[in-house]
Protein backbone atom coordinates (compact mmCIF):
# COMPACT_ATOMS: atom_id res chain seq x y z
CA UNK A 1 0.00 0.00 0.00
CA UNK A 2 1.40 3.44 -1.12
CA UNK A 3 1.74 5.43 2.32
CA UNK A 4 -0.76 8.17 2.75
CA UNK A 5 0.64 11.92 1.45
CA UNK A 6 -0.83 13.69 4.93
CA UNK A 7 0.06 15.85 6.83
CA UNK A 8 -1.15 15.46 10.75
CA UNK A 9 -3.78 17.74 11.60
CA UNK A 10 -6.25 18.74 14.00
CA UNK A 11 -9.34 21.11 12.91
CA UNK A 12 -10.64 20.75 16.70
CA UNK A 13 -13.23 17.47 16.09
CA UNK A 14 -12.85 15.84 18.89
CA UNK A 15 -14.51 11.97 20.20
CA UNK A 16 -14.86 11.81 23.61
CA UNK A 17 -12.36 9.03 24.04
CA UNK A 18 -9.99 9.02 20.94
CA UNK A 19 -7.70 6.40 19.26
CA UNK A 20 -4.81 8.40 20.30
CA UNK A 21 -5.63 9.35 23.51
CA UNK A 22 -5.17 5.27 24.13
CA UNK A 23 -2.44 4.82 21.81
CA UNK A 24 -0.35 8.05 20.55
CA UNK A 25 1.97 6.23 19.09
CA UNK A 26 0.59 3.43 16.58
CA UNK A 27 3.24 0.71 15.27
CA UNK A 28 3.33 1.02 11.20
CA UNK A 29 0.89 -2.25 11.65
CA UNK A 30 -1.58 0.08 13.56
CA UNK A 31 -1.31 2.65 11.18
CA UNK A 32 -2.13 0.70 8.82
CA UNK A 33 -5.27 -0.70 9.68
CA UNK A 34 -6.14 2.92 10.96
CA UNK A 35 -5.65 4.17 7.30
CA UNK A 36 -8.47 1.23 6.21
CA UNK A 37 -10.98 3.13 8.83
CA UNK A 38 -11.04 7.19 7.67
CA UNK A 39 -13.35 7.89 10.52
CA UNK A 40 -10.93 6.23 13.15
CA UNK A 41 -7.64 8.02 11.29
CA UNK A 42 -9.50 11.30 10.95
CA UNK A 43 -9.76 10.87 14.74
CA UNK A 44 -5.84 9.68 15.04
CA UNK A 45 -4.93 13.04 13.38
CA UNK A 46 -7.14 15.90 15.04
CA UNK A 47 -6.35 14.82 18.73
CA UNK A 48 -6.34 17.85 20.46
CA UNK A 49 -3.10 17.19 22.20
CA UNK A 50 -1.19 17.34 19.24
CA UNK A 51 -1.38 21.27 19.57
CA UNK A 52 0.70 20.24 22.70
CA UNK A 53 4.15 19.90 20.73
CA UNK A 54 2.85 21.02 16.97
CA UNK A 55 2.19 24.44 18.28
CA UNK A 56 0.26 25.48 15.32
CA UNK A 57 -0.21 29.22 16.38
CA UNK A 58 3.80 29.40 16.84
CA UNK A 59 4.33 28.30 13.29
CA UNK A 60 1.61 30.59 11.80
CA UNK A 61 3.16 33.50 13.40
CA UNK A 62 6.73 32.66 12.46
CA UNK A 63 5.75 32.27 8.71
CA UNK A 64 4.59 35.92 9.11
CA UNK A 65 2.23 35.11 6.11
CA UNK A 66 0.85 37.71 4.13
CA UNK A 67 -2.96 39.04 2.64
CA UNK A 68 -2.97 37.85 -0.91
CA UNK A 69 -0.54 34.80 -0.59
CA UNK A 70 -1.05 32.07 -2.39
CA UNK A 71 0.07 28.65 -0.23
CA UNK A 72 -0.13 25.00 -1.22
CA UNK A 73 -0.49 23.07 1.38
CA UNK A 74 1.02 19.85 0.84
CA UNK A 75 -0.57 16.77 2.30
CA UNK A 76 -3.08 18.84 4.30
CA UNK A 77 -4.76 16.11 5.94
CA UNK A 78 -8.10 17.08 7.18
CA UNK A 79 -7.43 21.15 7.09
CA UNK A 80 -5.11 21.60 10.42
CA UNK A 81 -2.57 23.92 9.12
CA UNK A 82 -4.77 25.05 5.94
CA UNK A 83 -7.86 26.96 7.45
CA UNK A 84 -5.62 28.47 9.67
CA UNK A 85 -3.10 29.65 7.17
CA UNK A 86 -6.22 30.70 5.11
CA UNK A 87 -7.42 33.11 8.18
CA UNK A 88 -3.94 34.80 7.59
CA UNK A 89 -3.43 35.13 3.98
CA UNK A 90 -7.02 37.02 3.90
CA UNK A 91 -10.09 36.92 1.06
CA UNK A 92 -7.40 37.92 -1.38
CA UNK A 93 -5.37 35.29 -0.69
CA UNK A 94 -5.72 31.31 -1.29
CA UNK A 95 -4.73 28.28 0.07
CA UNK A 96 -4.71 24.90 -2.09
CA UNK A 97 -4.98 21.91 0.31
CA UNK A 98 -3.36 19.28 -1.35
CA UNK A 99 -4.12 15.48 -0.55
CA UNK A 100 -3.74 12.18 -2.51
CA UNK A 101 -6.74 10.58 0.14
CA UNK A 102 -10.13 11.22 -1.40
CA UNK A 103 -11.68 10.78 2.20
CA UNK A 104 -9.56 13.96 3.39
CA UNK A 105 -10.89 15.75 0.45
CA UNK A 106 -14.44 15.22 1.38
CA UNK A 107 -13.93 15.71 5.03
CA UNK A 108 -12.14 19.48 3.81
CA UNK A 109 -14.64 19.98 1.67
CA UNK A 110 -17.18 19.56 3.95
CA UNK A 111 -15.27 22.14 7.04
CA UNK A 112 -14.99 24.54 3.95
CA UNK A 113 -18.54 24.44 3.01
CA UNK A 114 -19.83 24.08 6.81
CA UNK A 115 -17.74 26.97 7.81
CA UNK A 116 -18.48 29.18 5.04
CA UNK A 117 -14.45 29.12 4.28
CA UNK A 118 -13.96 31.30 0.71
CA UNK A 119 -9.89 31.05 0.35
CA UNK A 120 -9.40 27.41 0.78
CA UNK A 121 -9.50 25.15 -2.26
CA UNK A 122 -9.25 21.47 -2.48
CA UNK A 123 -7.15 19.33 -4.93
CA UNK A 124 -6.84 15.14 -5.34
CA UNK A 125 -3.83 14.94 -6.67
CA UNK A 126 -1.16 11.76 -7.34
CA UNK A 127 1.59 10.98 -5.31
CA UNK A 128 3.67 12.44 -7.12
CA UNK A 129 2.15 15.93 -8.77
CA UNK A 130 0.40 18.17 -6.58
CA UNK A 131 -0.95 19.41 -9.81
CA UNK A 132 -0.79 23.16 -9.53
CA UNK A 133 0.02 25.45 -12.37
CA UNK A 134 3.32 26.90 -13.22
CA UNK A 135 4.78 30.05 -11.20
CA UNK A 136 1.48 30.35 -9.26
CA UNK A 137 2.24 29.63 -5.50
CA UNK A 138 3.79 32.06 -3.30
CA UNK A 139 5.03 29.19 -0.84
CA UNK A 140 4.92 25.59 -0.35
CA UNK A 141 4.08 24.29 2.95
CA UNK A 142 4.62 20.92 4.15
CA UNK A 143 4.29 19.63 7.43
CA UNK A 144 5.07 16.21 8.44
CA UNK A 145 4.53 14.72 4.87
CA UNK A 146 8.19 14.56 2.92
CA UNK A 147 9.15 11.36 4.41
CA UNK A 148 6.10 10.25 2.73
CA UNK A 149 6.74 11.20 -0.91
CA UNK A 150 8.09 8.55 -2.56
CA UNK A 151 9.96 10.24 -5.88
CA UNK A 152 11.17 13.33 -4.07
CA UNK A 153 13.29 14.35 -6.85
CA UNK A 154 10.71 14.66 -9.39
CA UNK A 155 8.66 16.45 -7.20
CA UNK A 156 11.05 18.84 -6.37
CA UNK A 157 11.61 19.64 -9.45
CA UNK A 158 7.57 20.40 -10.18
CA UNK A 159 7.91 22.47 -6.97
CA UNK A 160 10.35 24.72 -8.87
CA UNK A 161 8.60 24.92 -11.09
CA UNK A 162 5.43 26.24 -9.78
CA UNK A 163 6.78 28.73 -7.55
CA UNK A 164 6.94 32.39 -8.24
CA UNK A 165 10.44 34.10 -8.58
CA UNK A 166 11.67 34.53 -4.79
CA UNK A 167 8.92 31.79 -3.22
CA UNK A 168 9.74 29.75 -0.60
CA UNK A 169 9.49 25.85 0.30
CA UNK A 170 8.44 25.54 3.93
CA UNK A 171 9.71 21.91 5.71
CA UNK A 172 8.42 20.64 9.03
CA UNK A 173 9.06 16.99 9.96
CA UNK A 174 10.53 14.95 12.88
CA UNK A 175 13.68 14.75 14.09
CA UNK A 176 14.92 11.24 12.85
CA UNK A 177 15.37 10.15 16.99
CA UNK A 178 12.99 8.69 19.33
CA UNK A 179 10.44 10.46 20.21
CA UNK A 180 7.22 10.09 21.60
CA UNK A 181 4.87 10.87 18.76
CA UNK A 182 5.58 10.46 14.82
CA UNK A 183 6.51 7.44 12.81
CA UNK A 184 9.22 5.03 13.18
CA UNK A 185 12.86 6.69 13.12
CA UNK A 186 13.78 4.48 10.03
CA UNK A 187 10.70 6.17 7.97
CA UNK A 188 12.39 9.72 9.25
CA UNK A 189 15.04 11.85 7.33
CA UNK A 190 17.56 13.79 9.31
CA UNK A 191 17.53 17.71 9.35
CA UNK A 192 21.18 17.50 7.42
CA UNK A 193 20.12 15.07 4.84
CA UNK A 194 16.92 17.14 4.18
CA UNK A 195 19.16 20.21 3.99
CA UNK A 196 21.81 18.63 1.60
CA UNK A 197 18.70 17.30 -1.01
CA UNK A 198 17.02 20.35 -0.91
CA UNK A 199 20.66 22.18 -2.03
CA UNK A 200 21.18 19.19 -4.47
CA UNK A 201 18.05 20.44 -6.47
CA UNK A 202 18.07 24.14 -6.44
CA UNK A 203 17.30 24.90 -2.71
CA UNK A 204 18.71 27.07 -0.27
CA UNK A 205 18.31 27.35 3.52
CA UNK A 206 17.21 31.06 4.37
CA UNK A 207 16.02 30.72 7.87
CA UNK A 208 15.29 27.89 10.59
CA UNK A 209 12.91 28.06 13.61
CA UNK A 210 14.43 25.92 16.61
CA UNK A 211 10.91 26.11 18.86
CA UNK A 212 9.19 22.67 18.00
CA UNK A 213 10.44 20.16 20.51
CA UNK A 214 10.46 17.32 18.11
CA UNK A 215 10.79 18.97 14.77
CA UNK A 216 13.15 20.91 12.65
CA UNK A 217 11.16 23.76 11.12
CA UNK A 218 13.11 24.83 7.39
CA UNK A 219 12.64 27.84 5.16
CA UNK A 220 14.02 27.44 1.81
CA UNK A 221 14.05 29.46 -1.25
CA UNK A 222 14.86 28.62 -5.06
CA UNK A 223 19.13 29.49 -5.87
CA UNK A 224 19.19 32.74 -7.50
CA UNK A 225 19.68 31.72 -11.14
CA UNK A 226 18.94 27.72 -10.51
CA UNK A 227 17.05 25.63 -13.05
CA UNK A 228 13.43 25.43 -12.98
């Protein structure tokens, strides 16, 4: 089974007694069958104490978005990260929540149409294209989802190629150590290899957060005069 292209999330819907309030850490076995049950997974992902260490409203600030930005949400998961970064980025602005599960789309699509949201826009796309058009998104964001993506070079290079001149590639993932939450350390990739792939294709660090307690938190940009 191709792994799942999403990115950990929680919109706030909360069961009284969730999945990962008993287990927060599921063995790639569990995860598995959790992916077979979208209700139960859904319900995996949005646990409230994930705010705990994810500290959404920390990361919103720090990408100091802007109205009228245009950000692709990679793997977006259920909305965690995407309604919030469309609250920021304003009616002008637009968010494309990008997900290869169809049951993630319908469960965004549903928050967007229950909520009245305007700036958020779905998209089913492959593993390997998040099918946006060419020099059209202002930043990529992608939050515990690279170690996922399978053909990271080719996508890369699509990345490249739909960001404007001077946009930026956000990365947030786990630190390839033990930790309490997040998959197993052999599915992780280490803050220096990420760092040296990213320059390999056309990437350059600009900036680095240190506040997430078990996650590096990147900002890169496109090489001045790189290949797109």
């Amino acid at each position: 089974m191709k792994r799942r292209l999403v990115c950990l999330l929680a919109l706030g819907l909360v069961a009284s007694v969730s999945w990962a309030q008993v287990n927060p850490k599921p063995t790639p076995e569990e995860m598995h069958r959790l992916h077979q049950d979208s209700k139960a997974y859904i319900a995996f992902l949005e646990d409230p104490k994930r705010d705990e260490y994810q500290k959404p409203h920390e990361v919103i600030m720090a990408l100091d978005l802007k109205e009228g930005e245009r950000i692709a949400d990679i793997g977006a998961g259920s909305g965690y990260f995407a309604f919030r970064i469309g609250r920021h980025v304003g009616a002008t602005g637009r968010v494309f929540a990008v997900d290869i599960s169809p049951d993630m789309i319908i469960h965004m699509n549903r928050a967007i149409r229950d909520m009245g949201v305007g700036n958020v826009t779905t998209i089913l796309a492959p593993p390997d294209d998040p099918l946006l058009p060419d020099n059209s998104i202002d930043r990529f964001f992608i939050c515990d989802t690279w170690h996922h993506i399978e053909n990271q070079t080719k996508y890369l290079a699509l990345m490249k190629r739909m960001l404007k001149p001077k946009g930026q590639v956000v990365m947030i993932d786990f630190q390839k150590r033990e930790l309490p939450v997040g998959p197993p350390v052999d599915m992780k990739i280490a803050r220096e290899d990420l760092i040296a792939q990213m320059r390999a294709n056309g990437f350059e660090l600009l900036k680095e957060h240190s506040f997430l307690p078990y996650q590096y938190f990147l900002v890169f940009t496109a090489k001045v005069g790189g290949s797109k």
